[in-house]
PDB file of N, CA and C in Angstrom:
ATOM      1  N   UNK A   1      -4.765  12.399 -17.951  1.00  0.00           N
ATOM      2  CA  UNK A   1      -5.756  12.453 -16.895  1.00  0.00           C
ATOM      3  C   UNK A   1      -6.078  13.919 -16.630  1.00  0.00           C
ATOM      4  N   UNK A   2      -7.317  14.080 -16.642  1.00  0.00           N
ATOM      5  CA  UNK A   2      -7.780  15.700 -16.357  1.00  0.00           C
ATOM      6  C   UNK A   2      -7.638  16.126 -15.120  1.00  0.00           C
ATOM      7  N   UNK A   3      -7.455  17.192 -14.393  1.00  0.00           N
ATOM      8  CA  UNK A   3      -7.133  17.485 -13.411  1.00  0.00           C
ATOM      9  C   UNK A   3      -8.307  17.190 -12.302  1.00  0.00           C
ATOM     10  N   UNK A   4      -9.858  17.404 -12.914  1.00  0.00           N
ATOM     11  CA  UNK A   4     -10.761  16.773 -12.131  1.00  0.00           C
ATOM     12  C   UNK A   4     -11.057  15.185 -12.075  1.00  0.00           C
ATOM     13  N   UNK A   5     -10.715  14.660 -12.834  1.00  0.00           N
ATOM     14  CA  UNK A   5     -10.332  12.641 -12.469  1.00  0.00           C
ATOM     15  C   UNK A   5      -9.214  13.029 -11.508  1.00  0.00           C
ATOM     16  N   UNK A   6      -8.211  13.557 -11.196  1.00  0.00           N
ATOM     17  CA  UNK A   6      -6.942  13.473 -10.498  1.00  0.00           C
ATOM     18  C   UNK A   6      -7.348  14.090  -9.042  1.00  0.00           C
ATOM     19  N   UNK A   7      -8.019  14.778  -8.949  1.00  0.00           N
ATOM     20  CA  UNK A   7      -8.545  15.324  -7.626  1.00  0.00           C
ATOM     21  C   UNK A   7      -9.487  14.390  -7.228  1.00  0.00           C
ATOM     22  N   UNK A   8     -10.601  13.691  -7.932  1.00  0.00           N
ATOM     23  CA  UNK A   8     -11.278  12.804  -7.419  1.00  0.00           C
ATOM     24  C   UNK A   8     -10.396  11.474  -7.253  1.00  0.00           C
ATOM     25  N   UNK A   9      -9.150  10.931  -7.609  1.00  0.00           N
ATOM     26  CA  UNK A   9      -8.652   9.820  -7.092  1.00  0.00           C
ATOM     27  C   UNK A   9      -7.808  10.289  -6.007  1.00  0.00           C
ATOM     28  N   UNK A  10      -7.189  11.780  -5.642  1.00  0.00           N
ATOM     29  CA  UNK A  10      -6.555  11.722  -4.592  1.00  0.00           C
ATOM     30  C   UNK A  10      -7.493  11.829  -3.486  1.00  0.00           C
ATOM     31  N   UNK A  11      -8.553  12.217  -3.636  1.00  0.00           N
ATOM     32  CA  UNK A  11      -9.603  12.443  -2.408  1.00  0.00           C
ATOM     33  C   UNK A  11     -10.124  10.534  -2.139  1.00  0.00           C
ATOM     34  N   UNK A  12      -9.529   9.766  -3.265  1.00  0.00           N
ATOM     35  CA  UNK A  12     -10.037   8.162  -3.189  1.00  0.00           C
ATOM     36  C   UNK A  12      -8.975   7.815  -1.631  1.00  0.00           C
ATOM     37  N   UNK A  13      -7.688   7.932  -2.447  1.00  0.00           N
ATOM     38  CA  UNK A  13      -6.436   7.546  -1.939  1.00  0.00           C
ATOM     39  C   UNK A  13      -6.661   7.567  -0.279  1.00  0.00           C
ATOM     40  N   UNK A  14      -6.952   9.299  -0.293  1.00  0.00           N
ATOM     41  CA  UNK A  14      -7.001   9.674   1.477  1.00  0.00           C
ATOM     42  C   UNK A  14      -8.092   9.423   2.261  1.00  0.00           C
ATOM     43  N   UNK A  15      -9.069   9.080   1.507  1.00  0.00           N
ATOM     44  CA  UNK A  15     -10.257   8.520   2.595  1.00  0.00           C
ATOM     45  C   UNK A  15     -10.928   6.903   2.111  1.00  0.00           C
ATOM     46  N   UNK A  16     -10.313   6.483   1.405  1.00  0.00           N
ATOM     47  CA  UNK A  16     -10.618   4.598   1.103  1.00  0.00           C
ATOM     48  C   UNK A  16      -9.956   3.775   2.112  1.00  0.00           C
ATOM     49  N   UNK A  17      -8.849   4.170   2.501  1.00  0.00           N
ATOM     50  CA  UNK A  17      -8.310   3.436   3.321  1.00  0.00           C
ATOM     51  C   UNK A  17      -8.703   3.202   4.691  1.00  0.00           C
ATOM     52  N   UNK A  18      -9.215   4.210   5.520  1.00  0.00           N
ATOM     53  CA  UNK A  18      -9.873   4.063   6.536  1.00  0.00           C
ATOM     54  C   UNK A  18     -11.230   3.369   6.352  1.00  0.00           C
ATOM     55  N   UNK A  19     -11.741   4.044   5.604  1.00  0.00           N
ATOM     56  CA  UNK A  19     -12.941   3.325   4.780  1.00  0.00           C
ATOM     57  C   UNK A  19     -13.333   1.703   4.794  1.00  0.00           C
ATOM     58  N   UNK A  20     -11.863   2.165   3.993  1.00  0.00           N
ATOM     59  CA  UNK A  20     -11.373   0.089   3.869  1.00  0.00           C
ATOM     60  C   UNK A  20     -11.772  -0.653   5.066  1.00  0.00           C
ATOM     61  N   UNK A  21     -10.845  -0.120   5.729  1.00  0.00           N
ATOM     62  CA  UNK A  21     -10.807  -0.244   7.481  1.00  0.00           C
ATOM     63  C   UNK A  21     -12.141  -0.949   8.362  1.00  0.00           C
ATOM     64  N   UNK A  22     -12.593   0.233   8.177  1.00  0.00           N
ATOM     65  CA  UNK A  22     -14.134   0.504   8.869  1.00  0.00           C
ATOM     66  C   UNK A  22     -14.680  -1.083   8.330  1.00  0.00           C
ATOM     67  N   UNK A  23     -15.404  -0.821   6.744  1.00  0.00           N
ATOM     68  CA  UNK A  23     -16.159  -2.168   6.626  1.00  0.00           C
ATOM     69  C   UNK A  23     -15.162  -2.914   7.277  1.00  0.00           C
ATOM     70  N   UNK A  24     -13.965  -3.908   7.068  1.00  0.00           N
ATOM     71  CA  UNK A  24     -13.567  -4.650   7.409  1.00  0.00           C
ATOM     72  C   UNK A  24     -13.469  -5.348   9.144  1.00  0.00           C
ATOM     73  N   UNK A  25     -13.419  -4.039  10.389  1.00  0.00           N
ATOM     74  CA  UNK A  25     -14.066  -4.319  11.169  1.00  0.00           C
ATOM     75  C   UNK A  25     -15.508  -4.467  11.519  1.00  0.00           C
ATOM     76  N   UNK A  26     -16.386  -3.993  10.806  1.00  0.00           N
ATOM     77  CA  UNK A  26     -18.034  -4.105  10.816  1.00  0.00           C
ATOM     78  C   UNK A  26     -17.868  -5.796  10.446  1.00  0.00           C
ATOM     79  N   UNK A  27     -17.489  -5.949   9.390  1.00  0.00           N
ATOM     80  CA  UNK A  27     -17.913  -7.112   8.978  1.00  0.00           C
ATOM     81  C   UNK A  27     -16.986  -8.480   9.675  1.00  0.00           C
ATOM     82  N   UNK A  28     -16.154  -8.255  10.472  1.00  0.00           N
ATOM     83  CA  UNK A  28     -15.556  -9.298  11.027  1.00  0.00           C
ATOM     84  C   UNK A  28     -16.253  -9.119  12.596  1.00  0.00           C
ATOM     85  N   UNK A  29     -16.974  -8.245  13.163  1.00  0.00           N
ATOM     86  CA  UNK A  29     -17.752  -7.857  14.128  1.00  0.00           C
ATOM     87  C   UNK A  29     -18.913  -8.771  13.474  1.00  0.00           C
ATOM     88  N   UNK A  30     -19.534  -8.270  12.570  1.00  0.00           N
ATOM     89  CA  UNK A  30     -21.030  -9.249  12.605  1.00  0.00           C
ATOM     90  C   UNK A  30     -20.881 -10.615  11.828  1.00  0.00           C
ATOM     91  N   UNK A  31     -19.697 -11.259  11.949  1.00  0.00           N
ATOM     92  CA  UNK A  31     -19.596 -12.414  11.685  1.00  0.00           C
ATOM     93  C   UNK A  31     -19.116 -13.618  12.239  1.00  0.00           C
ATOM     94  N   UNK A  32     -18.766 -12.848  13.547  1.00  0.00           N
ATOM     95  CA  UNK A  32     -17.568 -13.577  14.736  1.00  0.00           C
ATOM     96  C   UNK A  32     -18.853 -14.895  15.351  1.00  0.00           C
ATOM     97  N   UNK A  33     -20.238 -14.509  15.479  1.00  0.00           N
ATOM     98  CA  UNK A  33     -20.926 -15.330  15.991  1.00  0.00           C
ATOM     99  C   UNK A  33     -21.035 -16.336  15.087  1.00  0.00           C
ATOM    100  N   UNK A  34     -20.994 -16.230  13.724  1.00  0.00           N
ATOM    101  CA  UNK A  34     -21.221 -16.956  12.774  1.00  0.00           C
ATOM    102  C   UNK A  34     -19.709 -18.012  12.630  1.00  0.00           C
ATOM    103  N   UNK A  35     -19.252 -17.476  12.462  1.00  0.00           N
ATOM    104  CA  UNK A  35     -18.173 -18.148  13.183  1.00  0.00           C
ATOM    105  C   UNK A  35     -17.927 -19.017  14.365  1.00  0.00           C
ATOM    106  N   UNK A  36     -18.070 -18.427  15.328  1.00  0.00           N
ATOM    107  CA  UNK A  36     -18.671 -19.730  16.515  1.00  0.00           C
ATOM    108  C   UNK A  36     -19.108 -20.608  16.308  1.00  0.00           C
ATOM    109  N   UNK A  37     -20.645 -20.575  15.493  1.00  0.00           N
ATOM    110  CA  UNK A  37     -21.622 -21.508  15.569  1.00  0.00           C
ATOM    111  C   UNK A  37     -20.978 -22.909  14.469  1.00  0.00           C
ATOM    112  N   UNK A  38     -20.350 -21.923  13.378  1.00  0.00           N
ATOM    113  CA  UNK A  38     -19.789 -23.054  12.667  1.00  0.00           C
ATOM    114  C   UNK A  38     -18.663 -23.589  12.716  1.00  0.00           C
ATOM    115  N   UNK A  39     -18.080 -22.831  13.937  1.00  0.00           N
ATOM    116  CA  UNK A  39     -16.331 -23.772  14.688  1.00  0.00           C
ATOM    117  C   UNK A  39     -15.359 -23.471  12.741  1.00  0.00           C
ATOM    118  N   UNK A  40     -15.717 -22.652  12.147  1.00  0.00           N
ATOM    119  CA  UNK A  40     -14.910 -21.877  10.927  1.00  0.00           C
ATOM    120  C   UNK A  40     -14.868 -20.536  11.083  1.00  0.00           C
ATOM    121  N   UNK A  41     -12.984 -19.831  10.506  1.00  0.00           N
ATOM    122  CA  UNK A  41     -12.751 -18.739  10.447  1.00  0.00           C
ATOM    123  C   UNK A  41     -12.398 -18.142   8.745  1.00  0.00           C
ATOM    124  N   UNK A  42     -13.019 -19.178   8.153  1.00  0.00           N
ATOM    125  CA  UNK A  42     -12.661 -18.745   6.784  1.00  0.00           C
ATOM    126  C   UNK A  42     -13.009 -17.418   6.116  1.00  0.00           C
ATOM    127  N   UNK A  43     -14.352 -16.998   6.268  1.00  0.00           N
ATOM    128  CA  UNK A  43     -15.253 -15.732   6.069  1.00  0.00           C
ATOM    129  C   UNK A  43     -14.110 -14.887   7.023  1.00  0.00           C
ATOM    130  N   UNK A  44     -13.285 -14.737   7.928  1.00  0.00           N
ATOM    131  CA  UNK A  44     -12.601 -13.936   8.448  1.00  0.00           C
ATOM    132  C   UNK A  44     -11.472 -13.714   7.922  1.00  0.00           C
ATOM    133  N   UNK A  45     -11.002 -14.663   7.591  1.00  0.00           N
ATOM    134  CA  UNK A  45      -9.615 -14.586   6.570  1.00  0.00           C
ATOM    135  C   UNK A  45      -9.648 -14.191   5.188  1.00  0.00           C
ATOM    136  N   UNK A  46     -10.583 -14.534   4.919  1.00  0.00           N
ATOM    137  CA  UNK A  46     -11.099 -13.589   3.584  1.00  0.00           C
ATOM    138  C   UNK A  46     -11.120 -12.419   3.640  1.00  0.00           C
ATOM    139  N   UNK A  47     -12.131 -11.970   4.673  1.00  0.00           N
ATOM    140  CA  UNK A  47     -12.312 -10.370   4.724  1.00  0.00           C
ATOM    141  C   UNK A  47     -11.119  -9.673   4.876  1.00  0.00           C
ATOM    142  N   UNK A  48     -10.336 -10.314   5.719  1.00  0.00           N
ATOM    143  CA  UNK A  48      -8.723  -9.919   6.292  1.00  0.00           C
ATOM    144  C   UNK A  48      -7.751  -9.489   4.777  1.00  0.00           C
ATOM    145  N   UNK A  49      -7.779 -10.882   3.974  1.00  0.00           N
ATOM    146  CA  UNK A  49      -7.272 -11.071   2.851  1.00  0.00           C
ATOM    147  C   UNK A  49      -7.530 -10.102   1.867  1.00  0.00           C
ATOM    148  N   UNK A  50      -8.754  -9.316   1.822  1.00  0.00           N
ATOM    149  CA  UNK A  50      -9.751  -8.907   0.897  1.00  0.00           C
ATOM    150  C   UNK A  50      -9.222  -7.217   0.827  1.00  0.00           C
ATOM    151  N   UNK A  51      -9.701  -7.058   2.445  1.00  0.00           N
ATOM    152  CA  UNK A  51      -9.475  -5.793   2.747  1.00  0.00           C
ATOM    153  C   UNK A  51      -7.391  -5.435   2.518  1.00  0.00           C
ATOM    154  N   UNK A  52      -6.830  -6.192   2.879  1.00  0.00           N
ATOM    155  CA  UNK A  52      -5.480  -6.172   2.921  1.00  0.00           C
ATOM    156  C   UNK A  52      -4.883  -5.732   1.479  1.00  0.00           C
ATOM    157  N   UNK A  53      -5.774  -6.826   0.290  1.00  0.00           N
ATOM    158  CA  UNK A  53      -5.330  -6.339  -0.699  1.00  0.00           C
ATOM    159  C   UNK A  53      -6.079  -4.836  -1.486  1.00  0.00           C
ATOM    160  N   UNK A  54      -6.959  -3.992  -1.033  1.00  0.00           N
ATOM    161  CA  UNK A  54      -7.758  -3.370  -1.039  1.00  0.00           C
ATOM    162  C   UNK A  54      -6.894  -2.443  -0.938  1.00  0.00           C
ATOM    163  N   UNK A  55      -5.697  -2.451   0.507  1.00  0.00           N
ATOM    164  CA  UNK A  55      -5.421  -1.140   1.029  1.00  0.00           C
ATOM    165  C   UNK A  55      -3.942  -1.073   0.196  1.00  0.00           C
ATOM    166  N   UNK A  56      -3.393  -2.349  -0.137  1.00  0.00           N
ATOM    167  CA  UNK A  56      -2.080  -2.330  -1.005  1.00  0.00           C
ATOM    168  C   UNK A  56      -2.398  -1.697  -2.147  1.00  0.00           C
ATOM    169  N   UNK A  57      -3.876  -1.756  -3.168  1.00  0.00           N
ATOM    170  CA  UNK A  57      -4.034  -1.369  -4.529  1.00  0.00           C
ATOM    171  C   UNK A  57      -4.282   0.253  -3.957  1.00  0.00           C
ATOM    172  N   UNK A  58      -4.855   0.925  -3.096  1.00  0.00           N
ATOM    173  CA  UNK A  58      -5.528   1.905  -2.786  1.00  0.00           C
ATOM    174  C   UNK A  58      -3.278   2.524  -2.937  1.00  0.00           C
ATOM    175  N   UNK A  59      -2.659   1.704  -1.769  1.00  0.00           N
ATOM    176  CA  UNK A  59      -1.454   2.476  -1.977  1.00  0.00           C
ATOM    177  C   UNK A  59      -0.624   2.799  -2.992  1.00  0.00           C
ATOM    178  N   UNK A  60      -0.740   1.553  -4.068  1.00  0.00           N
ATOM    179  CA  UNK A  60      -0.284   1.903  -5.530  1.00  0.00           C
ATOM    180  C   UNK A  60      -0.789   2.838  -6.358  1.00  0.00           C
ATOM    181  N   UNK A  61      -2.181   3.090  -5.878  1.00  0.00           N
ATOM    182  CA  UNK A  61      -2.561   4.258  -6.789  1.00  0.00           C
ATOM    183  C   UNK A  61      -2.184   5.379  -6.272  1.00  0.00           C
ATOM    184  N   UNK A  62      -2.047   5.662  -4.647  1.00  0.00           N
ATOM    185  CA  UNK A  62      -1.398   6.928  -4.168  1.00  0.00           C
ATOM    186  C   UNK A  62       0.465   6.964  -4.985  1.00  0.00           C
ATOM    187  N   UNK A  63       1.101   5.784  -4.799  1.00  0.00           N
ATOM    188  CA  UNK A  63       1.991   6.191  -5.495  1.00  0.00           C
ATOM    189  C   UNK A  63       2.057   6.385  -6.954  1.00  0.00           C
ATOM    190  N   UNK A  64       1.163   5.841  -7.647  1.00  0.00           N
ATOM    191  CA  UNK A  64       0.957   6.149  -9.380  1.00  0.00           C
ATOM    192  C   UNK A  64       1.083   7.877  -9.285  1.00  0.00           C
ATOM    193  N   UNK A  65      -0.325   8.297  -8.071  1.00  0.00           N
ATOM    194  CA  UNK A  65      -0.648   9.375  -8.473  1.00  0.00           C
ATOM    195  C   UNK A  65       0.343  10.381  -8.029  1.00  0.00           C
ATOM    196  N   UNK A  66       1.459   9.842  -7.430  1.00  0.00           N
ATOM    197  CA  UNK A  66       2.918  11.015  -6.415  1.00  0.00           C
ATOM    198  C   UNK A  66       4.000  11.020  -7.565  1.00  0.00           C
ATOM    199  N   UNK A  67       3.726   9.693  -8.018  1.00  0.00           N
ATOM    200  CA  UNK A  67       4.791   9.630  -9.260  1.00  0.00           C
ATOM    201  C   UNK A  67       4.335  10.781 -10.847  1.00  0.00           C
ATOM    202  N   UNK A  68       3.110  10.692 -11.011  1.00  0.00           N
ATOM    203  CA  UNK A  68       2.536  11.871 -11.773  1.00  0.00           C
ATOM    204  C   UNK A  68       2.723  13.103 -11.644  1.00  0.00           C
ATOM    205  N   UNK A  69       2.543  13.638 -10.642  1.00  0.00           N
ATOM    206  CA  UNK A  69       2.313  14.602  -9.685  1.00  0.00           C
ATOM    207  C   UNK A  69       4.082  15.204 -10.015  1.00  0.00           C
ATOM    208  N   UNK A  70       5.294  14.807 -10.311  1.00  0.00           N
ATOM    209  CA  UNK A  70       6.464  15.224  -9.617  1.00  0.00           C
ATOM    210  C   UNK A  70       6.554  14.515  -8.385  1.00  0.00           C
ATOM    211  N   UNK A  71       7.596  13.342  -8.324  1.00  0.00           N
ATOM    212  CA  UNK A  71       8.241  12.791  -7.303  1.00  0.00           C
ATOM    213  C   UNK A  71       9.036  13.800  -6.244  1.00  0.00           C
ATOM    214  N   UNK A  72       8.382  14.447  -6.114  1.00  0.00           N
ATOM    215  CA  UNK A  72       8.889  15.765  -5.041  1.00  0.00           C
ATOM    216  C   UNK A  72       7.803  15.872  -3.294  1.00  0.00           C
ATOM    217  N   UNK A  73       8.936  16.509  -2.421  1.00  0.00           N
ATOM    218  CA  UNK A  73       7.731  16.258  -1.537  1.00  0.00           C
ATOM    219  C   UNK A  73       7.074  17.949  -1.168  1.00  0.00           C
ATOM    220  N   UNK A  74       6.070  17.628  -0.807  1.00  0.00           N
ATOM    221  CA  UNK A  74       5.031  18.925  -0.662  1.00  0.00           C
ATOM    222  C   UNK A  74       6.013  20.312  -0.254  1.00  0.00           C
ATOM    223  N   UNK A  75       5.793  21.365  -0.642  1.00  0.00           N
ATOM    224  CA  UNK A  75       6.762  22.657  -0.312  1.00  0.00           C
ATOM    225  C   UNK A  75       6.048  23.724   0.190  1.00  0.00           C
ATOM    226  N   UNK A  76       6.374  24.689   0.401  1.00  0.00           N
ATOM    227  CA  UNK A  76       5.524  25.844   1.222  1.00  0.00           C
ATOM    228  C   UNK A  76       4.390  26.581   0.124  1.00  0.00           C
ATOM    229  N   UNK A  77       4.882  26.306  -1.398  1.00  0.00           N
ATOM    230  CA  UNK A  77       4.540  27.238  -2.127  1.00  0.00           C
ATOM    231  C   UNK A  77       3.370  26.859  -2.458  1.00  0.00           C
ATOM    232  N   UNK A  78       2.247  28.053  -3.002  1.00  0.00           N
ATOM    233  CA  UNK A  78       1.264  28.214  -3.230  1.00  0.00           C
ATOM    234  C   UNK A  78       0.756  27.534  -5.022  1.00  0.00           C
ATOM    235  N   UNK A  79      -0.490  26.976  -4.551  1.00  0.00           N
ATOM    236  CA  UNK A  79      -1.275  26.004  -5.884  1.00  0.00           C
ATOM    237  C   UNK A  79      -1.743  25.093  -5.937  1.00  0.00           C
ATOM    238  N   UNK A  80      -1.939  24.703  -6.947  1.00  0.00           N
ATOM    239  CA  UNK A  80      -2.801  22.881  -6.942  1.00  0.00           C
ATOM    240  C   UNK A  80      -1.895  22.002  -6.490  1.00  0.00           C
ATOM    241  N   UNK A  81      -0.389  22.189  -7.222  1.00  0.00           N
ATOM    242  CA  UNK A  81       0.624  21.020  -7.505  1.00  0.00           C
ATOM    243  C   UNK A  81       1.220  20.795  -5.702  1.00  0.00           C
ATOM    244  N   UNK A  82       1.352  21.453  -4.695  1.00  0.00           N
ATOM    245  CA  UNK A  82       1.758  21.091  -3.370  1.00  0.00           C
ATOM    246  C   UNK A  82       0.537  20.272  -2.636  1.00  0.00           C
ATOM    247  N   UNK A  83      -0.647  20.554  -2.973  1.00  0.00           N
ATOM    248  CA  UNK A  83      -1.342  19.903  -2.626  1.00  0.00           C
ATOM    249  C   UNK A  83      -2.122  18.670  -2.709  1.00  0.00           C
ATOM    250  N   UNK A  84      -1.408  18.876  -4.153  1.00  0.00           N
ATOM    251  CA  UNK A  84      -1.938  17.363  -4.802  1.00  0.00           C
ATOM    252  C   UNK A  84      -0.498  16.501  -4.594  1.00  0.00           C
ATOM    253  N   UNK A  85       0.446  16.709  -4.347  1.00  0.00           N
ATOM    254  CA  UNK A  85       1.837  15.916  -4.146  1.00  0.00           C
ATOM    255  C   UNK A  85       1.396  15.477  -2.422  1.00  0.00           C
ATOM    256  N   UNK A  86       1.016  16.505  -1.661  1.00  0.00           N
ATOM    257  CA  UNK A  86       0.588  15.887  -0.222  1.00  0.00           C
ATOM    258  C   UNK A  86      -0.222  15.336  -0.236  1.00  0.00           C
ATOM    259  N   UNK A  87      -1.404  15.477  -0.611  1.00  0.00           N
ATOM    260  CA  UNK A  87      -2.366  14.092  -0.792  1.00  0.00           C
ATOM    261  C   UNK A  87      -2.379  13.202  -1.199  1.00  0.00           C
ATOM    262  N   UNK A  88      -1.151  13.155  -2.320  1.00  0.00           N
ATOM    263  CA  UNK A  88      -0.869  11.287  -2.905  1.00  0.00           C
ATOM    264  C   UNK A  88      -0.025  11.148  -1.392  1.00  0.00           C
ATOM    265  N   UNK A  89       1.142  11.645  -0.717  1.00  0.00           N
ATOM    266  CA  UNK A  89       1.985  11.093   0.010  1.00  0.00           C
ATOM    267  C   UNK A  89       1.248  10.929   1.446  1.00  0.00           C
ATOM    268  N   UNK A  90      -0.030  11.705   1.597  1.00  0.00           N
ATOM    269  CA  UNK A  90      -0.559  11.044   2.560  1.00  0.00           C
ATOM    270  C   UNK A  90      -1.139   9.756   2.376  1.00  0.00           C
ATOM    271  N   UNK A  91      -2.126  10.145   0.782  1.00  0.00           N
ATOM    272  CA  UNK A  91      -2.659   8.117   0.646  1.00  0.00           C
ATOM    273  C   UNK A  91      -1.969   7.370   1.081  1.00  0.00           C
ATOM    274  N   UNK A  92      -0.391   8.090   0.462  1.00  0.00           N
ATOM    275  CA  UNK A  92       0.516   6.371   0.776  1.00  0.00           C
ATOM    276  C   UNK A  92       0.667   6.335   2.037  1.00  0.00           C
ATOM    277  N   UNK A  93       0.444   7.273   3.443  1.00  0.00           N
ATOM    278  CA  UNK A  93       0.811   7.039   5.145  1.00  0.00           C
ATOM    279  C   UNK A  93      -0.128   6.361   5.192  1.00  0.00           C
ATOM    280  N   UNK A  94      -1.819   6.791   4.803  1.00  0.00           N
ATOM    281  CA  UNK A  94      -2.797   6.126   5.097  1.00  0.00           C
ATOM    282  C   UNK A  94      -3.199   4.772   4.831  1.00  0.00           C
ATOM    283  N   UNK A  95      -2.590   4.505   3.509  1.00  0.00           N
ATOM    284  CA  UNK A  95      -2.866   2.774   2.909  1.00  0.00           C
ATOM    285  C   UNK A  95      -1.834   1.892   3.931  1.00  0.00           C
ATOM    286  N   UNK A  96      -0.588   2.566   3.896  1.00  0.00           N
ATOM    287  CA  UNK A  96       0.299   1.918   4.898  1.00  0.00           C
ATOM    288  C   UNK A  96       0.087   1.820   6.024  1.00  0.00           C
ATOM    289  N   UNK A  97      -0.611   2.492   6.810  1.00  0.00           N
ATOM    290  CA  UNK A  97      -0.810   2.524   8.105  1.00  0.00           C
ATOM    291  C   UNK A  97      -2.031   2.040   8.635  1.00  0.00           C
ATOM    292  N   UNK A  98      -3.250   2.186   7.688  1.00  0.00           N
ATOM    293  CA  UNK A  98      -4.476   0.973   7.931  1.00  0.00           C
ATOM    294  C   UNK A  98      -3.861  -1.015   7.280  1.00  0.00           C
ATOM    295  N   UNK A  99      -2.866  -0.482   6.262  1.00  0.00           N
ATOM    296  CA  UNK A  99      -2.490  -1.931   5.928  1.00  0.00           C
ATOM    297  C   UNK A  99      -1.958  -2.649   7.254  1.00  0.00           C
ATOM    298  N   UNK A 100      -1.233  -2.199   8.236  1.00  0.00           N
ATOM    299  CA  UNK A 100      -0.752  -2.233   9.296  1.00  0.00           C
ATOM    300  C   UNK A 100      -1.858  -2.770  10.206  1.00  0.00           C
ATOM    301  N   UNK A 101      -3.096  -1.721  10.573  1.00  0.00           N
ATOM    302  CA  UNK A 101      -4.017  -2.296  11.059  1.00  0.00           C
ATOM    303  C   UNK A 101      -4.712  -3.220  11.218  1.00  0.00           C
ATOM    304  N   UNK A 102      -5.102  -3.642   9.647  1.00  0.00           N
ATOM    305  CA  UNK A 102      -5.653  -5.345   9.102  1.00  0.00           C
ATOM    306  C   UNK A 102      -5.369  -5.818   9.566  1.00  0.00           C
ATOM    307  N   UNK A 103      -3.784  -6.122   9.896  1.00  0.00           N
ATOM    308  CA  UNK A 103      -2.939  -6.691   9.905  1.00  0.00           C
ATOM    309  C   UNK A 103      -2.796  -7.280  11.542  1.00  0.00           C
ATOM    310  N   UNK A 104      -2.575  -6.079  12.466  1.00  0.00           N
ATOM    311  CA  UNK A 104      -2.969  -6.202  13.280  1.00  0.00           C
ATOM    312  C   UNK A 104      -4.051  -6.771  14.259  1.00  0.00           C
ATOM    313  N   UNK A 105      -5.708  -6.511  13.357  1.00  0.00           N
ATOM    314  CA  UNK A 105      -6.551  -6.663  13.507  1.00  0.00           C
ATOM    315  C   UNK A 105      -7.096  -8.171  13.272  1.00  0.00           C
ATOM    316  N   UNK A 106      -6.184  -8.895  12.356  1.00  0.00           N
ATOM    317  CA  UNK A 106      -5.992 -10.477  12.201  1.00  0.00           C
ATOM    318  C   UNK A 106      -5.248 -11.475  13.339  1.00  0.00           C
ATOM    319  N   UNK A 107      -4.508 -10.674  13.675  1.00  0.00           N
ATOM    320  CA  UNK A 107      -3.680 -11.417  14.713  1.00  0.00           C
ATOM    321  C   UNK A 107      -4.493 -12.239  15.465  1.00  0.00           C
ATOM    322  N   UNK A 108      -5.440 -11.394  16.271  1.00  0.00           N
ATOM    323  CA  UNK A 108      -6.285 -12.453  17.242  1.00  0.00           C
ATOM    324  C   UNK A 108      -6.647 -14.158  16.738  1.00  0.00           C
ATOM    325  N   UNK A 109      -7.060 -13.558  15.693  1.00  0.00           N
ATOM    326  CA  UNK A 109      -8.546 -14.288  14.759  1.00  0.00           C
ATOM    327  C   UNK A 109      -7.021 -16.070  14.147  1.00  0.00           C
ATOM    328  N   UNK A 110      -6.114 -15.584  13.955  1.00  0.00           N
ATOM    329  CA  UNK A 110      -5.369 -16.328  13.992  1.00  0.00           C
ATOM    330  C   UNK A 110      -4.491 -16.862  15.184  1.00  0.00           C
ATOM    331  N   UNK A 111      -4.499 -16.494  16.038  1.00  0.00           N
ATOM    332  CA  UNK A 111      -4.239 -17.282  17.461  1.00  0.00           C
ATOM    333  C   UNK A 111      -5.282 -17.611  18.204  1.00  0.00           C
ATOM    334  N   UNK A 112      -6.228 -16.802  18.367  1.00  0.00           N
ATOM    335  CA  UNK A 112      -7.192 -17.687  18.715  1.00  0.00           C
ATOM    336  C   UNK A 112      -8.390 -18.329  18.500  1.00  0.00           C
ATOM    337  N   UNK A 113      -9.456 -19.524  19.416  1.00  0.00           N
ATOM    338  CA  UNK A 113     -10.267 -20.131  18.424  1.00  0.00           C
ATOM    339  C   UNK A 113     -11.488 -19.314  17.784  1.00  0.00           C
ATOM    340  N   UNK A 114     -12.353 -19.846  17.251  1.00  0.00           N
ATOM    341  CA  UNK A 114     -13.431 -19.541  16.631  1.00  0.00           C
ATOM    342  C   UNK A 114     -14.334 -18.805  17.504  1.00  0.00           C
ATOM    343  N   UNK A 115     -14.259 -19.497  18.961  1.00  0.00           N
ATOM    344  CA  UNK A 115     -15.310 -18.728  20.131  1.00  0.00           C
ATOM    345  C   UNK A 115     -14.702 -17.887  21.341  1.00  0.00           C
ATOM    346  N   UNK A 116     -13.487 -18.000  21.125  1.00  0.00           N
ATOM    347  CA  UNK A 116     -12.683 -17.070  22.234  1.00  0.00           C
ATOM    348  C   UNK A 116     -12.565 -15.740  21.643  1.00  0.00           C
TER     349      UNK A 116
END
């Protein structure tokens, strides 16, 4: 992998996940009425489902790319290689921590009904 494919997937890693995020509330926002009307939450559990596995693949590639990188964690010293080891190990806070969110962000939609 060339060092410019490797900078463009760690810049994937650290900003897809919020990303992820984002559509996934837009689109469970403009679908909640649709939902109502048809007393179904399936289109919600999907998106839930969708985005969830979105942010798990987004985290495997932050760890592909930490495991490349030297399984080491970021150090004071000066270069590409500290910075590209912190940006895979942030992907992986970020995939983990919007995966969390989804996650979170489902809860309702599964306790409560279609119009509440």
């Amino acid at each position: 992998m060339t060092d410019t494919r490797r900078d463009l997937w760690l810049w994937t890693v650290v900003l897809a996940p919020p990303i992820a995020w984002l559509c996934s509330f837009e689109a469970v926002f403009a679908l909640a009425p649709w939902a109502c009307t048809f007393q179904t939450k399936v289109a919600l559990y999907l998106i839930f489902l969708c985005t969830l596995l979105v942010e798990l693949s987004i985290g495997a590639l932050a760890w592909r790319l930490w495991k490349t990188t030297g399984r080491e964690w970021a150090t004071h010293a000066e270069g590409s290689l500290p910075r590209k080891r912190f940006m895979a190990i942030g992907g992986l806070v970020f995939s983990a921590g919007f995966a969390l969110v989804v996650v979170a962000q489902a809860i309702p939609s599964l306790v409560l009904g279609a119009c509440e």
